[in-house]
PDB file of N, CA and C in Angstrom:
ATOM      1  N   UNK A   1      -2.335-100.153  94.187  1.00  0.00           N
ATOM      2  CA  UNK A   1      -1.818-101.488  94.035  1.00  0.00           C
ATOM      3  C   UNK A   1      -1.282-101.947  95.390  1.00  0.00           C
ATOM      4  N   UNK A   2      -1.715-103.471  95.840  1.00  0.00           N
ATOM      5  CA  UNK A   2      -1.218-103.727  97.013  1.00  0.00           C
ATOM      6  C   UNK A   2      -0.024-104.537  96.390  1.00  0.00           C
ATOM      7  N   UNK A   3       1.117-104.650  97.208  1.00  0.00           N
ATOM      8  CA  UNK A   3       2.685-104.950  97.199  1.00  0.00           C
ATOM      9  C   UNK A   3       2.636-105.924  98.602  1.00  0.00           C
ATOM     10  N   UNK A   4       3.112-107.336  98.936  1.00  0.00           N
ATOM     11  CA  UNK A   4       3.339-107.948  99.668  1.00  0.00           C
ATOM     12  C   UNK A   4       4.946-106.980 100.256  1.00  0.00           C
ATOM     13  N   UNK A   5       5.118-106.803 101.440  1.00  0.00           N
ATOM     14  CA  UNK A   5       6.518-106.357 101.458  1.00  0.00           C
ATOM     15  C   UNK A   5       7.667-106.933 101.507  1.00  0.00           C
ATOM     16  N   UNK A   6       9.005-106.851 101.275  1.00  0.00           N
ATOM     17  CA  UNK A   6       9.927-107.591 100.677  1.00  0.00           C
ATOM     18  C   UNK A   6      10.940-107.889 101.995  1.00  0.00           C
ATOM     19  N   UNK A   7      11.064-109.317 101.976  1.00  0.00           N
ATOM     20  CA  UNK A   7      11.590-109.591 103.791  1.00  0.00           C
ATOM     21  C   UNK A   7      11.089-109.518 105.250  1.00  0.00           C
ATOM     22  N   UNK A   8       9.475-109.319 104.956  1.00  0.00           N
ATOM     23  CA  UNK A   8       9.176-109.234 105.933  1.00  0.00           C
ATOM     24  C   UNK A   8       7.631-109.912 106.499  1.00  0.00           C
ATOM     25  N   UNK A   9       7.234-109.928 107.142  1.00  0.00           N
ATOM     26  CA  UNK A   9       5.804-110.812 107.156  1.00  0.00           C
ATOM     27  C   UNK A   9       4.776-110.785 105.934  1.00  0.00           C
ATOM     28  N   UNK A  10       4.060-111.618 105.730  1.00  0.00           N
ATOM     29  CA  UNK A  10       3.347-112.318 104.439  1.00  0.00           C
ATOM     30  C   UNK A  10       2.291-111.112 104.817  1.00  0.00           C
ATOM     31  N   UNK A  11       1.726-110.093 105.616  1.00  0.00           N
ATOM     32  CA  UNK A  11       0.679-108.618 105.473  1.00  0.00           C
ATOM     33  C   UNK A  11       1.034-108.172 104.495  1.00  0.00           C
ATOM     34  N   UNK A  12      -0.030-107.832 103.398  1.00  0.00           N
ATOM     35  CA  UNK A  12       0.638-106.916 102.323  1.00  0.00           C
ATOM     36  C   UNK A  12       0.516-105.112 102.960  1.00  0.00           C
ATOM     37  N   UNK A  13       1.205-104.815 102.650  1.00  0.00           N
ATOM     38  CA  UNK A  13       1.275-103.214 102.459  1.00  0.00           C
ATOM     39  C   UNK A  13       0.349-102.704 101.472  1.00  0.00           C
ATOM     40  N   UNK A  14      -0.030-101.233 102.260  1.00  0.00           N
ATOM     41  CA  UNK A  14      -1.078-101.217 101.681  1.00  0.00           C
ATOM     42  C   UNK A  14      -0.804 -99.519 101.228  1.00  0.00           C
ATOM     43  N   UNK A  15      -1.531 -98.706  99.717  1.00  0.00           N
ATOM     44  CA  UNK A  15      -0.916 -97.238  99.996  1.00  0.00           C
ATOM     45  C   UNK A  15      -2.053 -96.306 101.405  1.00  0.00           C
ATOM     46  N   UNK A  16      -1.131 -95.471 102.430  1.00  0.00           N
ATOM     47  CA  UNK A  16      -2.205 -94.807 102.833  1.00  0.00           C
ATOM     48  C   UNK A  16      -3.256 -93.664 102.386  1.00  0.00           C
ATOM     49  N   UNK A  17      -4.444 -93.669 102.601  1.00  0.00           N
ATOM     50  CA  UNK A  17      -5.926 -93.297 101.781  1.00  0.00           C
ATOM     51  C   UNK A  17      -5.691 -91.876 102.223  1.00  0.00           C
ATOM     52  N   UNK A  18      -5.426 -91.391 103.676  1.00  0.00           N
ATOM     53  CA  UNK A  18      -5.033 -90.038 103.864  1.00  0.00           C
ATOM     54  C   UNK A  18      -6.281 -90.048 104.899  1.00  0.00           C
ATOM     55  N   UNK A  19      -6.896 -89.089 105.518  1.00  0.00           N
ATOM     56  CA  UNK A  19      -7.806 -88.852 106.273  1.00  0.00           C
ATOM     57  C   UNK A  19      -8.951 -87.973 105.209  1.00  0.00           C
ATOM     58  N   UNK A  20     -10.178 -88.819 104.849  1.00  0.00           N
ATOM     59  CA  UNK A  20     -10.986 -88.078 104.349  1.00  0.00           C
ATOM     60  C   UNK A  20     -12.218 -87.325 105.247  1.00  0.00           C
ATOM     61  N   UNK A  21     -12.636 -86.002 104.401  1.00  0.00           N
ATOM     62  CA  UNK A  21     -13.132 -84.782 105.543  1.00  0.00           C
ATOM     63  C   UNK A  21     -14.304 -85.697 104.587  1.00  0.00           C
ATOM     64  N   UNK A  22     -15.538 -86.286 105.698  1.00  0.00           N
ATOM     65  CA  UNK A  22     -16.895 -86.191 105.135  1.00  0.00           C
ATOM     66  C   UNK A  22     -17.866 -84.964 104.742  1.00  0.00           C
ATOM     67  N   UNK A  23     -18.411 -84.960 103.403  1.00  0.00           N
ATOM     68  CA  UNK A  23     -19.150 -83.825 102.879  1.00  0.00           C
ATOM     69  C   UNK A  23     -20.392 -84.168 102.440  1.00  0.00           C
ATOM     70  N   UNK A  24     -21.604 -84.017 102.690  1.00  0.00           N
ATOM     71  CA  UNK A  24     -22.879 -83.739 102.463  1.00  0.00           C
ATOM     72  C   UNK A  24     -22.871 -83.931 100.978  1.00  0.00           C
ATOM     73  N   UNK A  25     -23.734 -84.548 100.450  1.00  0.00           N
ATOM     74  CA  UNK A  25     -23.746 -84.424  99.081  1.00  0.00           C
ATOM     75  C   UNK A  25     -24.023 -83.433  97.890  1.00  0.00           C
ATOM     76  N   UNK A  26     -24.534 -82.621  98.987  1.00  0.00           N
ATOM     77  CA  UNK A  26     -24.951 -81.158  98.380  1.00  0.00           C
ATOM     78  C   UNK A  26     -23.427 -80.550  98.366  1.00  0.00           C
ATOM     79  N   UNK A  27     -22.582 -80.551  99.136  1.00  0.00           N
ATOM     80  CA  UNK A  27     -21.462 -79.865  99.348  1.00  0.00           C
ATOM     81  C   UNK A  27     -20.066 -80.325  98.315  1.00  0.00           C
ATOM     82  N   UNK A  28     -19.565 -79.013  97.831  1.00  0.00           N
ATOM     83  CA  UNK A  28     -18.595 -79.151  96.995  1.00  0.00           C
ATOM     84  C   UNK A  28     -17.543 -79.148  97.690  1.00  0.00           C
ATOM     85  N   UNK A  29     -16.455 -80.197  97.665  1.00  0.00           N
ATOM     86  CA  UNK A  29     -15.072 -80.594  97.622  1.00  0.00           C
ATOM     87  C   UNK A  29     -14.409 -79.043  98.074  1.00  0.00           C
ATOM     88  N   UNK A  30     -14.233 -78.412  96.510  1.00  0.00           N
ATOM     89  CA  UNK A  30     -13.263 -76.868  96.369  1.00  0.00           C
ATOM     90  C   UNK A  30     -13.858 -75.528  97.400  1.00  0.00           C
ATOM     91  N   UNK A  31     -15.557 -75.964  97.654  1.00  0.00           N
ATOM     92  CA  UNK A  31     -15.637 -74.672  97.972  1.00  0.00           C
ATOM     93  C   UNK A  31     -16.092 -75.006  99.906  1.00  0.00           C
ATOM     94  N   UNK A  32     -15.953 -76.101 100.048  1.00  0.00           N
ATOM     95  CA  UNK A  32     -16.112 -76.894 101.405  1.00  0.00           C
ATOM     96  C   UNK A  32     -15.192 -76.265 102.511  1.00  0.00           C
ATOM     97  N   UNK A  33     -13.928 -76.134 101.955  1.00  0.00           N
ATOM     98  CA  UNK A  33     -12.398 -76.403 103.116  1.00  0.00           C
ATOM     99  C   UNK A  33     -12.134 -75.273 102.669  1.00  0.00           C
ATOM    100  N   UNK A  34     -11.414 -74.509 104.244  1.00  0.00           N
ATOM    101  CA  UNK A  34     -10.923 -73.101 104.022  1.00  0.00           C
ATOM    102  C   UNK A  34      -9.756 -73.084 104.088  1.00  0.00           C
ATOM    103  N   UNK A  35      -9.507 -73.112 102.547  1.00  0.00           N
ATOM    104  CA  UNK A  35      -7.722 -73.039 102.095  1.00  0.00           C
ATOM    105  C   UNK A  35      -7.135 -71.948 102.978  1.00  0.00           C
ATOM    106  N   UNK A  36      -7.527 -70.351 103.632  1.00  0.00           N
ATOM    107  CA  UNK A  36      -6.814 -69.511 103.527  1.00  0.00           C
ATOM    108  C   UNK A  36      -6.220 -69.945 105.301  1.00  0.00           C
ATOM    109  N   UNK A  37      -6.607 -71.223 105.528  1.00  0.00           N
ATOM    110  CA  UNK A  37      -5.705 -71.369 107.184  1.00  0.00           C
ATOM    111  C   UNK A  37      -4.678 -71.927 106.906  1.00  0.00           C
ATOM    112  N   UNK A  38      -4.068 -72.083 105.744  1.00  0.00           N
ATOM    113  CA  UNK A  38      -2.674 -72.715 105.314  1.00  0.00           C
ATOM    114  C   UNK A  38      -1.838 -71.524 105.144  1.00  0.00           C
ATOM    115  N   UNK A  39      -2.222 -70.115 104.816  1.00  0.00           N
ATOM    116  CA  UNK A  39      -1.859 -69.185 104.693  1.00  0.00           C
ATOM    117  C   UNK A  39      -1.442 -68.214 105.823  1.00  0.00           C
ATOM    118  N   UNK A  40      -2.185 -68.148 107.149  1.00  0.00           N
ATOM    119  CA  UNK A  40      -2.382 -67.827 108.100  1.00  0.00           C
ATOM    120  C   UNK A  40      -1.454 -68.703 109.295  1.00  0.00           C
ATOM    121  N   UNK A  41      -1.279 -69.807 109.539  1.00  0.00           N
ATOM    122  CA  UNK A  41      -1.192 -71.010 110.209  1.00  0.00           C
ATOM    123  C   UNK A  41      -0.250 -72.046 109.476  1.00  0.00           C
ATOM    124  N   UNK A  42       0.785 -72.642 109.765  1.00  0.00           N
ATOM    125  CA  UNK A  42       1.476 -73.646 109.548  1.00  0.00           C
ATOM    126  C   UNK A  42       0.317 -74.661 109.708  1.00  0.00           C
ATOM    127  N   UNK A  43       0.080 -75.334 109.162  1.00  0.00           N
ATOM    128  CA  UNK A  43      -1.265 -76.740 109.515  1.00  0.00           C
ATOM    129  C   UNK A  43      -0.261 -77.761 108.970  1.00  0.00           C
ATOM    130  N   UNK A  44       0.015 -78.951 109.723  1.00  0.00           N
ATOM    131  CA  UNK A  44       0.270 -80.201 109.914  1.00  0.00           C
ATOM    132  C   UNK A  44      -0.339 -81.261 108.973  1.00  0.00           C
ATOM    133  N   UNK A  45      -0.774 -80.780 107.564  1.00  0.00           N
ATOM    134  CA  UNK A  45      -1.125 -81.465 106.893  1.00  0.00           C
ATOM    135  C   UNK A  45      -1.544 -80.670 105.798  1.00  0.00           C
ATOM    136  N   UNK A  46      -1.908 -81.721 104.251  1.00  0.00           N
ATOM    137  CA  UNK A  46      -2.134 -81.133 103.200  1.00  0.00           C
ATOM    138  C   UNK A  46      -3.271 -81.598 102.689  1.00  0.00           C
ATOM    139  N   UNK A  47      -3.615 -80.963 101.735  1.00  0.00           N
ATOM    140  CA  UNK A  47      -5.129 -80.868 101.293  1.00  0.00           C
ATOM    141  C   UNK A  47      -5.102 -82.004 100.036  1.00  0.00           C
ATOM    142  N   UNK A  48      -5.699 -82.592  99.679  1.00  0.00           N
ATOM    143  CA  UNK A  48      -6.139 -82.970  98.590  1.00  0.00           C
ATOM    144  C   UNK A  48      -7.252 -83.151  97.591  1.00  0.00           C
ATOM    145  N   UNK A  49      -7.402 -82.406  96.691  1.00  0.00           N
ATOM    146  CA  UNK A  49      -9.222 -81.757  96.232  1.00  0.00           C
ATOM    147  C   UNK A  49      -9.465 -82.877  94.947  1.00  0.00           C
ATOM    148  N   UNK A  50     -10.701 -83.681  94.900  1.00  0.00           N
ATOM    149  CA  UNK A  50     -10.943 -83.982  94.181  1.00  0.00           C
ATOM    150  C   UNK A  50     -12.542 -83.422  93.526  1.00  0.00           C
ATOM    151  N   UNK A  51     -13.089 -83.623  92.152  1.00  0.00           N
ATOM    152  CA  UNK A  51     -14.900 -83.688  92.426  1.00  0.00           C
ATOM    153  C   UNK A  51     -15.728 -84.491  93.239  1.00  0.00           C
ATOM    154  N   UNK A  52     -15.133 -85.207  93.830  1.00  0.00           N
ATOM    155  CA  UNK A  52     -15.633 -86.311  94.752  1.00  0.00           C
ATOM    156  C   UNK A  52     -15.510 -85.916  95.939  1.00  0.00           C
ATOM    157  N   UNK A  53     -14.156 -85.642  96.507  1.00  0.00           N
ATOM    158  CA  UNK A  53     -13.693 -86.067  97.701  1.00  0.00           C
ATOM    159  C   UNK A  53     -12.596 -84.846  98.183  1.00  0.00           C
ATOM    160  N   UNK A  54     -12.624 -84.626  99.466  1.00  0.00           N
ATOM    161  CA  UNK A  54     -11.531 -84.067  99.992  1.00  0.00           C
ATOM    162  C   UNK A  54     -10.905 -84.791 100.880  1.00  0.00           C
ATOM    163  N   UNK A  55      -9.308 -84.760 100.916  1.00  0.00           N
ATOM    164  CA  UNK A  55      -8.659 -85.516 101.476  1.00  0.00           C
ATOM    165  C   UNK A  55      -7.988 -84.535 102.108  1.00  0.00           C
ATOM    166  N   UNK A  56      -7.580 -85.454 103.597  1.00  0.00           N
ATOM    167  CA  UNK A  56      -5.750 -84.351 103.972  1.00  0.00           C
ATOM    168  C   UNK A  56      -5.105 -85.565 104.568  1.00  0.00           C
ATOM    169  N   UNK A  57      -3.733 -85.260 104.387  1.00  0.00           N
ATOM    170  CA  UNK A  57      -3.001 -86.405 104.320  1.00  0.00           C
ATOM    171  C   UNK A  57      -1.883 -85.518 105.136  1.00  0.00           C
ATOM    172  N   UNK A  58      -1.236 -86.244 106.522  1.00  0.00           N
ATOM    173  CA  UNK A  58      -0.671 -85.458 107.861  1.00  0.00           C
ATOM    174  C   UNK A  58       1.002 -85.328 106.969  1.00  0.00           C
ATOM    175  N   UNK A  59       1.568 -84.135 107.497  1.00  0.00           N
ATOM    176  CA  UNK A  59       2.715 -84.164 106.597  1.00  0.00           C
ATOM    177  C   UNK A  59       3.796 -85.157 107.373  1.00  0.00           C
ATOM    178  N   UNK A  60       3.386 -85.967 108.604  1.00  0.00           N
ATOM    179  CA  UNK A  60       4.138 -87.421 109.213  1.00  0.00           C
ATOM    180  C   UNK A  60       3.745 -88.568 108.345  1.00  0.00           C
ATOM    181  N   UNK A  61       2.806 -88.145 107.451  1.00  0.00           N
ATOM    182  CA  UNK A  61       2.166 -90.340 106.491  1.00  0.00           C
ATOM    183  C   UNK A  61       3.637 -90.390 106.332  1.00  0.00           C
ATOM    184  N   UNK A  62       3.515 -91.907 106.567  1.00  0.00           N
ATOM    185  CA  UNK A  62       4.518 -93.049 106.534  1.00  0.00           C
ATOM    186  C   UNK A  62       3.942 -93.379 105.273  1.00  0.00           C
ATOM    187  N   UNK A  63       2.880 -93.317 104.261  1.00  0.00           N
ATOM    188  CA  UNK A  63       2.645 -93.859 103.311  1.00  0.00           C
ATOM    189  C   UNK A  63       2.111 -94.918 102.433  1.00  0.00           C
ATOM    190  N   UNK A  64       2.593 -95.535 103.805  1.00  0.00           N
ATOM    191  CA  UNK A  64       1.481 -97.106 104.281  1.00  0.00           C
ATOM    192  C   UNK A  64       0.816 -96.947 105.107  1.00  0.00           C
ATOM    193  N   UNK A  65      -0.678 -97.933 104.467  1.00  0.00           N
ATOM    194  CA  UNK A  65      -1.736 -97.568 105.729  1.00  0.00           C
ATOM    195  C   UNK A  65      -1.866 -99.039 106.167  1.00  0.00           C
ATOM    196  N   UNK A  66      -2.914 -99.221 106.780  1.00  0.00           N
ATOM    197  CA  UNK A  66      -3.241-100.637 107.648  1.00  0.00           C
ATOM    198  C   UNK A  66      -4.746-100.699 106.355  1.00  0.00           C
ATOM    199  N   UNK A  67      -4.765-101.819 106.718  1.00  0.00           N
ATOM    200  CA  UNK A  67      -6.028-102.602 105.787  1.00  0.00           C
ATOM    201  C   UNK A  67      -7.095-103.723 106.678  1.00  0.00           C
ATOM    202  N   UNK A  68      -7.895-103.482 105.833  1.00  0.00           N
ATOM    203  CA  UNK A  68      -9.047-104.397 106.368  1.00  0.00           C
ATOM    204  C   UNK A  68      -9.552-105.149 105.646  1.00  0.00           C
ATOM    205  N   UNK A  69      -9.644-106.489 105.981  1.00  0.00           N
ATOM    206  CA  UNK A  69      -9.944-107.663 105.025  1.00  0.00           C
ATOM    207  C   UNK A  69     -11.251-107.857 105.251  1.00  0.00           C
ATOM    208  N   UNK A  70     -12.407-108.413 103.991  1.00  0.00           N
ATOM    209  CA  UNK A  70     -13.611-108.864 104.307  1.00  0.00           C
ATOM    210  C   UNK A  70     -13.261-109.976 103.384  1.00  0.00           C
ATOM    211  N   UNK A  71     -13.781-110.794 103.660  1.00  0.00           N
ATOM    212  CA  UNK A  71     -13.129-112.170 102.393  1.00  0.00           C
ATOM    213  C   UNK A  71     -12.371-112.315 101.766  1.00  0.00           C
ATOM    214  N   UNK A  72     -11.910-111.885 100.585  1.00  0.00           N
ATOM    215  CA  UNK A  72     -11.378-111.872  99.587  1.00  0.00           C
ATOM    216  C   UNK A  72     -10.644-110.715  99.371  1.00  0.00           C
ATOM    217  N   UNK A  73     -11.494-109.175  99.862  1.00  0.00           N
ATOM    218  CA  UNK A  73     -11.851-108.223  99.645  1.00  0.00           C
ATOM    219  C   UNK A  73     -10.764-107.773 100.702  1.00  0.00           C
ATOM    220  N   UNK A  74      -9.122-106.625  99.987  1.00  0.00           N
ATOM    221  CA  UNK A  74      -8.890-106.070 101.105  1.00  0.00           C
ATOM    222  C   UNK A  74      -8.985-104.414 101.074  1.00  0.00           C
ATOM    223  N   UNK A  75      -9.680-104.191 101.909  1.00  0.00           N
ATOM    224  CA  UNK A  75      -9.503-102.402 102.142  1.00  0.00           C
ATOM    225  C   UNK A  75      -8.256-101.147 102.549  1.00  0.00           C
ATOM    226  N   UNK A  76      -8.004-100.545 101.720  1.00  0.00           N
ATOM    227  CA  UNK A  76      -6.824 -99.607 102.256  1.00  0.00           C
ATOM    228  C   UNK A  76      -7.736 -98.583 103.605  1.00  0.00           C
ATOM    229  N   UNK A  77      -6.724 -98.510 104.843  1.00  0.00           N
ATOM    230  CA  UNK A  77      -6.886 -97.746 105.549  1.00  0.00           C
ATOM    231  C   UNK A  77      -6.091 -96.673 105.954  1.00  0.00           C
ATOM    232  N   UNK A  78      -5.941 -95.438 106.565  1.00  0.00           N
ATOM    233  CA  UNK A  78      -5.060 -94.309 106.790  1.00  0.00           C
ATOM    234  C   UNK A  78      -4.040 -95.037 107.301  1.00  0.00           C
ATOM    235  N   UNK A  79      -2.777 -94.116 107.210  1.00  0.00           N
ATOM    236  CA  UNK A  79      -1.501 -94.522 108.657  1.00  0.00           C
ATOM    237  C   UNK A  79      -2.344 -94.330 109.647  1.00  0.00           C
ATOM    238  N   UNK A  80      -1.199 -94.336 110.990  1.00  0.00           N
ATOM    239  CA  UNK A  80      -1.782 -93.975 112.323  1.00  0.00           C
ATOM    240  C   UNK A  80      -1.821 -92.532 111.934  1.00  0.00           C
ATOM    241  N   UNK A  81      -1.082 -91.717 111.432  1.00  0.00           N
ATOM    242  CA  UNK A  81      -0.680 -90.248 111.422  1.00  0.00           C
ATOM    243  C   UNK A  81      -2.229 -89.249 111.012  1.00  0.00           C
ATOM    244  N   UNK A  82      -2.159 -90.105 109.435  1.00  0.00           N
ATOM    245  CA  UNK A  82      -3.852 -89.703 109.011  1.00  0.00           C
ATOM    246  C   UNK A  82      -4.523 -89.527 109.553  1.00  0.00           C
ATOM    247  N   UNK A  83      -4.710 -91.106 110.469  1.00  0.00           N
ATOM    248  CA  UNK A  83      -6.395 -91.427 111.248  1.00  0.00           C
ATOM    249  C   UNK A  83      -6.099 -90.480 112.140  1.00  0.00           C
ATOM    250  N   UNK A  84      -5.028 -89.811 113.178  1.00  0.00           N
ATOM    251  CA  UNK A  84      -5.140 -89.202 114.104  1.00  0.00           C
ATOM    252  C   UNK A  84      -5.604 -87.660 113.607  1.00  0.00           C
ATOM    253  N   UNK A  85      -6.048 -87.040 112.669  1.00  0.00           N
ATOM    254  CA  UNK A  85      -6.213 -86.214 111.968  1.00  0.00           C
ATOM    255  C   UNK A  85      -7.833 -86.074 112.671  1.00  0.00           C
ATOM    256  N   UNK A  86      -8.378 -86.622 112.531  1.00  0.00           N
ATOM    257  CA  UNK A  86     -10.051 -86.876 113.135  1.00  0.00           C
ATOM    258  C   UNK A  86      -9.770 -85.974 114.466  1.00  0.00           C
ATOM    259  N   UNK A  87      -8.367 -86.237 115.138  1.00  0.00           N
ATOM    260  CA  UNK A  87      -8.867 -85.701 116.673  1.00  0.00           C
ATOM    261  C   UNK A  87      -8.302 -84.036 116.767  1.00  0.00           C
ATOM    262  N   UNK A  88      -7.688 -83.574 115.579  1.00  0.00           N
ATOM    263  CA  UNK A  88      -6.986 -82.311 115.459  1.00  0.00           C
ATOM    264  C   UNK A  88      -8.302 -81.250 116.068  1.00  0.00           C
ATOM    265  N   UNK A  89      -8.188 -80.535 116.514  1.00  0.00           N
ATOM    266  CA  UNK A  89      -9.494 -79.453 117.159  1.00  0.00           C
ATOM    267  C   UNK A  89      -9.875 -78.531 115.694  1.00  0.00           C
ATOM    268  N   UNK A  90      -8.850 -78.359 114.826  1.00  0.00           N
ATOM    269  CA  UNK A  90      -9.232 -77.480 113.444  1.00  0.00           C
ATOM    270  C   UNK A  90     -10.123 -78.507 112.823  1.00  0.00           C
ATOM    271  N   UNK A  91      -9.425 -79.515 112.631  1.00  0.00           N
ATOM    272  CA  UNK A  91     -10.109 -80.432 111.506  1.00  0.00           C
ATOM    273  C   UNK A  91     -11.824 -80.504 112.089  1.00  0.00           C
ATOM    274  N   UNK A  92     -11.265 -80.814 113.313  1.00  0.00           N
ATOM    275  CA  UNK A  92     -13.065 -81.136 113.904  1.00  0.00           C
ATOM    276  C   UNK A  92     -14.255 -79.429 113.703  1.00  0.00           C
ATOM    277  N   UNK A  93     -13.557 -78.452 113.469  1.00  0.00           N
ATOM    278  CA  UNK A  93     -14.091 -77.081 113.000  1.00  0.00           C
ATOM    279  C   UNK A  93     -14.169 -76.753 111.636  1.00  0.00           C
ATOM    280  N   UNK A  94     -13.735 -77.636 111.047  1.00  0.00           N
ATOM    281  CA  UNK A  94     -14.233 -77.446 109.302  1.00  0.00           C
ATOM    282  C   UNK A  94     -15.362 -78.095 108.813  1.00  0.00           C
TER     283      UNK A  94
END
């Protein structure tokens, strides 16, 4: 649900989406991402498993992301925290 925010410029707030890991369609979500480096390694972020989709979401999200409008149409996008997730050297090795 988007929320206009309260006292402050007419941008609505938007929730952040988290940084999603792209997967092949052949490739499963659960058996994709190697849980056991959370075990091994403090990692700077958390997992989120769906049948669809894997997410990780930086343990800095602010919670709000930035959005992108196409007409009518507005899109939720990561925080900055998320999107910077793309440049982590692990993430880019999974």
């Amino acid at each position: 649900m988007i929320h206009p925010p309260l006292g402050k410029s007419s941008k609505p707030e938007v929730p952040c989406t988290g940084y999603e890991l792209m997967l092949s369609d052949s490739q499963s979500p659960f058996a994709s991402y190697p849980f056991l480096l959370h075990a091994t390694k403090d990692m700077p972020w958390k997992v989120i498993v769906s049948t669809e989709k894997l997410v990780l979401r930086s343990n800095r999200c602010t919670g709000y992301g930035r959005s992108s409008k196409k007409g009518k149409e507005v899109k939720p996008l990561a925080c900055t925290f998320c999107s910077s997730l793309n440049n982590d050297t692990t993430v880019m090795g999974i």
